[in-house]
N, C-alpha and C. Protein backbone atom coordinates (compact mmCIF):
# COMPACT_ATOMS: atom_id res chain seq x y z
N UNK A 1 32.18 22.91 3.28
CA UNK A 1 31.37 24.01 3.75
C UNK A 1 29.90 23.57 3.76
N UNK A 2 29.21 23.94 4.97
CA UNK A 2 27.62 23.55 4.82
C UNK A 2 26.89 24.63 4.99
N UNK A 3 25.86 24.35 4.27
CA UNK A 3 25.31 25.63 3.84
C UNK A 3 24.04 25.77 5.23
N UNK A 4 23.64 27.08 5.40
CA UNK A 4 23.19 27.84 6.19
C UNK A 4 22.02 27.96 5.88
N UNK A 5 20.72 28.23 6.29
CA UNK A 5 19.25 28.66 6.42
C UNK A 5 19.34 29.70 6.80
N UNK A 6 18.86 30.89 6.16
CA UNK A 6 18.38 31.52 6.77
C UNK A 6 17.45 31.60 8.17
N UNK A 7 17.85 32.39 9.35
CA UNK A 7 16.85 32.64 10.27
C UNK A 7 15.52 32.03 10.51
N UNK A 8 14.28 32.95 9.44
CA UNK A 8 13.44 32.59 9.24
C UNK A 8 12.78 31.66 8.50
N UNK A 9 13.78 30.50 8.13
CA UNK A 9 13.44 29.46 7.27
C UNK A 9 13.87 28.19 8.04
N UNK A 10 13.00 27.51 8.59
CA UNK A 10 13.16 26.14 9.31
C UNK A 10 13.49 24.59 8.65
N UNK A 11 14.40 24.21 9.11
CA UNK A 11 15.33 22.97 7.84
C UNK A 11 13.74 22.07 7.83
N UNK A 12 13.69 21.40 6.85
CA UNK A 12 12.60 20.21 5.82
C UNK A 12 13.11 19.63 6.74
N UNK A 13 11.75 18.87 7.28
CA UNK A 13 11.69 17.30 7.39
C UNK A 13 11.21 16.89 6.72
N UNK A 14 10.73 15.54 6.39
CA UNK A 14 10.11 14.46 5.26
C UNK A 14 8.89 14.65 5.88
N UNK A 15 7.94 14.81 5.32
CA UNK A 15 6.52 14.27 5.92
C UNK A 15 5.87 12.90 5.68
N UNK A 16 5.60 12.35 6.44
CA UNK A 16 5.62 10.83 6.58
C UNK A 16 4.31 10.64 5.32
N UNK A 17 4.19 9.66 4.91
CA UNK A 17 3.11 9.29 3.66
C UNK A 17 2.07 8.35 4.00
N UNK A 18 0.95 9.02 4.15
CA UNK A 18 -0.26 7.99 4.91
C UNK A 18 -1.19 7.52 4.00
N UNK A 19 -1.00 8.18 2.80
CA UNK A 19 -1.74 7.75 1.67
C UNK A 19 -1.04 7.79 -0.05
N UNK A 20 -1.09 6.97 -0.48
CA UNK A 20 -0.70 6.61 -1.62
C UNK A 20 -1.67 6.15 -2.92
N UNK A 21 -1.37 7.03 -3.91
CA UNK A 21 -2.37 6.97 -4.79
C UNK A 21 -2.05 5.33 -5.74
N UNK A 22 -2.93 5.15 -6.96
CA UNK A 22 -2.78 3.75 -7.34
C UNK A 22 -1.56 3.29 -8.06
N UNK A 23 -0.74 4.26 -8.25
CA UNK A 23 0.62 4.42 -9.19
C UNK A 23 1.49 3.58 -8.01
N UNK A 24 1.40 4.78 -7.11
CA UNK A 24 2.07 4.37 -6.10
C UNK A 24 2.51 3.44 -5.30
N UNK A 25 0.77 2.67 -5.57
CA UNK A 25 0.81 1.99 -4.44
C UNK A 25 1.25 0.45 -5.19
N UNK A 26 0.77 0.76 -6.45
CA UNK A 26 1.83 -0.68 -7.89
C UNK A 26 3.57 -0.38 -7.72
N UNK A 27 3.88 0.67 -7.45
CA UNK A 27 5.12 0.81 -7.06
C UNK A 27 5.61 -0.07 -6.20
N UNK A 28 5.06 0.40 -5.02
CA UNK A 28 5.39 0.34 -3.55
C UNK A 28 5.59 -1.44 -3.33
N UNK A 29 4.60 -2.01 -3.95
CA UNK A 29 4.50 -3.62 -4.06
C UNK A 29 5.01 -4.41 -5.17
N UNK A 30 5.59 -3.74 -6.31
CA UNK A 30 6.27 -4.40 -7.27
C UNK A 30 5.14 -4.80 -8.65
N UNK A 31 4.11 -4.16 -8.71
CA UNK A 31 2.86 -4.64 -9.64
C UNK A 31 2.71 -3.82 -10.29
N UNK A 32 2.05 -3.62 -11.21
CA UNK A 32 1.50 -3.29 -12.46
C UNK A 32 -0.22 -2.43 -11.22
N UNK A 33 -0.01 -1.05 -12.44
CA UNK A 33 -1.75 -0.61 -12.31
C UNK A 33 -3.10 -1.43 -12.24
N UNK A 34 -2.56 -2.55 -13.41
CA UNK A 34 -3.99 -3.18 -13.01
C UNK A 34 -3.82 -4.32 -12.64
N UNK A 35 -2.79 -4.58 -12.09
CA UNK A 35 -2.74 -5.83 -11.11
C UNK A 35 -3.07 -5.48 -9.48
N UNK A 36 -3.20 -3.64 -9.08
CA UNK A 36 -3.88 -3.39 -7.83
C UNK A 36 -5.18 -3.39 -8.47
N UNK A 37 -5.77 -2.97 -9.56
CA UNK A 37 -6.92 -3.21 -10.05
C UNK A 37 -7.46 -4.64 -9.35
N UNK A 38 -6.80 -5.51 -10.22
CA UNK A 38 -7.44 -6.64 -9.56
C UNK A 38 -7.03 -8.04 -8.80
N UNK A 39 -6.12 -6.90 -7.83
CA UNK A 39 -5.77 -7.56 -6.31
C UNK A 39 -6.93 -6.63 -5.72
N UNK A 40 -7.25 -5.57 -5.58
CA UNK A 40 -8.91 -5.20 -5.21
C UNK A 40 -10.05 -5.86 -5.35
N UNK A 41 -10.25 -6.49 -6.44
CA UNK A 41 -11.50 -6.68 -7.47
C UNK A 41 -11.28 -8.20 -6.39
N UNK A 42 -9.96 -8.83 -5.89
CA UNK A 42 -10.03 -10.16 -5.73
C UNK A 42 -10.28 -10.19 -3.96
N UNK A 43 -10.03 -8.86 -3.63
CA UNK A 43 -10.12 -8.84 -2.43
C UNK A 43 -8.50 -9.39 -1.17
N UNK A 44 -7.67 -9.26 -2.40
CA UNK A 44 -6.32 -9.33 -1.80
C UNK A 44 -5.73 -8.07 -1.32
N UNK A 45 -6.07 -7.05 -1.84
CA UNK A 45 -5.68 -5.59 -1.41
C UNK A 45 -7.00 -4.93 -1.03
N UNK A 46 -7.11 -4.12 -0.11
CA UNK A 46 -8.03 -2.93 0.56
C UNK A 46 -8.34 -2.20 -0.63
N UNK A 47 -9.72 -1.55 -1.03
CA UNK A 47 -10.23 -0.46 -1.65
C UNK A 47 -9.67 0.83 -1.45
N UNK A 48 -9.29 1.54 -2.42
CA UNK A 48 -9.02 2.95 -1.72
C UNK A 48 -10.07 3.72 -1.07
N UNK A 49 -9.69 4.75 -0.35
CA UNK A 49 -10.96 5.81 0.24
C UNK A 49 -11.44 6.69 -1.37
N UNK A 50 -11.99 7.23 -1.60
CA UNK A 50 -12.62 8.72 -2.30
C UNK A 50 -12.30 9.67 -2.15
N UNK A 51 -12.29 10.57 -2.82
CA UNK A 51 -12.44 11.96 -2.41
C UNK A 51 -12.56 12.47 -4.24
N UNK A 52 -14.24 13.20 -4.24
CA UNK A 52 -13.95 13.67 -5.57
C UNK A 52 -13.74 11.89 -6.35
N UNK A 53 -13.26 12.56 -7.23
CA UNK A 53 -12.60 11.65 -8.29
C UNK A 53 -11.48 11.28 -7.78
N UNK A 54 -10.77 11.28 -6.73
CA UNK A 54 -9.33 10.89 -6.45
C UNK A 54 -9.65 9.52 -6.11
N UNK A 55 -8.74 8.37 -5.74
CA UNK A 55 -8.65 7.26 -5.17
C UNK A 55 -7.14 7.11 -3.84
N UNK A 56 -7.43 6.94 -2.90
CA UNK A 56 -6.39 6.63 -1.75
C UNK A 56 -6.30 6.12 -1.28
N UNK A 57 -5.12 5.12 -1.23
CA UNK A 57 -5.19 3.81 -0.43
C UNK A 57 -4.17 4.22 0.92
N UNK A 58 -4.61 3.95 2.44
CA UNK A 58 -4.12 4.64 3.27
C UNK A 58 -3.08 3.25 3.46
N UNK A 59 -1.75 4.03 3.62
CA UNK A 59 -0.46 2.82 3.46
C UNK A 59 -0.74 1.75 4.96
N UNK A 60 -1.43 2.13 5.78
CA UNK A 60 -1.26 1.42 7.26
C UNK A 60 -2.08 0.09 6.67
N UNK A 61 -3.53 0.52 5.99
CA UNK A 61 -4.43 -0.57 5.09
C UNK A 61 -3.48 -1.67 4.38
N UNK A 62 -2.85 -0.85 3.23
CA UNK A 62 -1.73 -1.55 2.50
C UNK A 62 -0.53 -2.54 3.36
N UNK A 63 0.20 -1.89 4.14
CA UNK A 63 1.02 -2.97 5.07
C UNK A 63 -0.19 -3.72 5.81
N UNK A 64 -1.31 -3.57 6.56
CA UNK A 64 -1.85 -5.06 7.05
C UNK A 64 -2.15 -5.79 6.26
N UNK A 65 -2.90 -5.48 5.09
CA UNK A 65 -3.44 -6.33 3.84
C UNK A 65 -1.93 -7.56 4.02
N UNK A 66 -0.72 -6.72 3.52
CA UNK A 66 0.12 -7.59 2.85
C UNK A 66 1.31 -8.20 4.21
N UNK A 67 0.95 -8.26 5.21
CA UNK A 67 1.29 -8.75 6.44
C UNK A 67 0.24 -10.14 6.83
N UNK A 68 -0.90 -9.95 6.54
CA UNK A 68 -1.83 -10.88 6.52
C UNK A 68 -1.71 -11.82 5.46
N UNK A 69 -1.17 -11.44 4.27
CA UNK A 69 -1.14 -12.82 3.07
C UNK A 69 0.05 -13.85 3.71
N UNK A 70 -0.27 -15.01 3.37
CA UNK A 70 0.43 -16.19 4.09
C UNK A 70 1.87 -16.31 3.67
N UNK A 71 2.77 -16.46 4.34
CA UNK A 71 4.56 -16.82 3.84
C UNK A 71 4.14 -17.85 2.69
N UNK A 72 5.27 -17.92 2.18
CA UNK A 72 5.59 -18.75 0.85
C UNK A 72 4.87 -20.32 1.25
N UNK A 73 5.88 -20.53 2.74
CA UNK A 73 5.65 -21.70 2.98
C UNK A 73 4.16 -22.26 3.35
N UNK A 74 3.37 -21.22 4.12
CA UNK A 74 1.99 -21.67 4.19
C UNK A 74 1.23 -21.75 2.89
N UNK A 75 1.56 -21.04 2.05
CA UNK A 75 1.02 -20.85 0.69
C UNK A 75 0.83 -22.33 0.40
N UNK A 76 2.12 -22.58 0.50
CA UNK A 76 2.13 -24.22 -0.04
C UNK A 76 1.46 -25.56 0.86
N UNK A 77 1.38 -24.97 2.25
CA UNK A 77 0.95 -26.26 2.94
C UNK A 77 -0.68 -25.92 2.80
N UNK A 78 -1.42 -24.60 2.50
CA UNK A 78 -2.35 -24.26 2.62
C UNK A 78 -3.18 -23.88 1.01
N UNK A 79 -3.15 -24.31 -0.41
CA UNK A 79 -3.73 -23.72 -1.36
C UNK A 79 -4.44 -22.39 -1.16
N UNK A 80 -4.43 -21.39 -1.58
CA UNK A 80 -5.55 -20.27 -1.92
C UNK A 80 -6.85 -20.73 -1.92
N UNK A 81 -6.95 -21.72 -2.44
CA UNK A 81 -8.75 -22.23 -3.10
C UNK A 81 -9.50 -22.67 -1.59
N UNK A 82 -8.79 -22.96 -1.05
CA UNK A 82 -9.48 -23.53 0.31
C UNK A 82 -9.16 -23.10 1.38
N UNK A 83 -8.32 -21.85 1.45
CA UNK A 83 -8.67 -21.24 2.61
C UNK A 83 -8.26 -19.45 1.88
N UNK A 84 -9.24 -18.34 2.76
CA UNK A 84 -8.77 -17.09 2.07
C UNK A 84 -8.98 -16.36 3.52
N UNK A 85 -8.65 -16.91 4.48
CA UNK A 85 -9.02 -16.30 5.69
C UNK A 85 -7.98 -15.03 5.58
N UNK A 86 -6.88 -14.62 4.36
CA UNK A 86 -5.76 -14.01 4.85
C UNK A 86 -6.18 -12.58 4.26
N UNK A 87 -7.86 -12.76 3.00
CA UNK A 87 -7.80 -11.53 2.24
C UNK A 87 -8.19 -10.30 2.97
N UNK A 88 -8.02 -9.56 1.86
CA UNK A 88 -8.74 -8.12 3.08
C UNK A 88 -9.79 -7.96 3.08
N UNK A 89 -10.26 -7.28 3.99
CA UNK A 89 -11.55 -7.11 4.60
C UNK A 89 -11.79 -5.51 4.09
């Protein structure tokens, strides 16, 4: 049996997530709070926006940041120390 809505009650969709706070966003990438701390500080991850005291990192920021860091394999043909063309801006 599946259950029914009322009339005046329109079925949930998901609302898509354009911003993710700093919990989240250590989630989302497999890290620790203050390892977005200081993948920021290093300029490997985007700053969040403001608001108030809040912090938001808009997820579109987050996927280019981490689309731009180099595959495994360039990692290796390329050191970090001598080239960082991949950090964020």
């Amino acid at each position: 049996m599946t259950a029914t809505l009322p009339a005046t009650q329109a079925p949930r969709r998901p609302v898509p997530r354009i911003g993710l706070s700093r919990a989240e966003v250590a989630l989302a990438i497999g890290v620790s709070g203050n390892t977005v701390d200081l993948m920021v500080s290093e300029g490997v991850l985007p700053a969040p926006r403001r608001w108030h005291t809040r912090k938001i990192w808009l997820v579109a920021e987050i996927e280019a940041a981490l689309a731009a860091w180099p595959t495994e394999d360039e990692a290796r043909e390329r050191p970090l120390e001598t080239s960082d063309e991949w950090r964020a801006e």
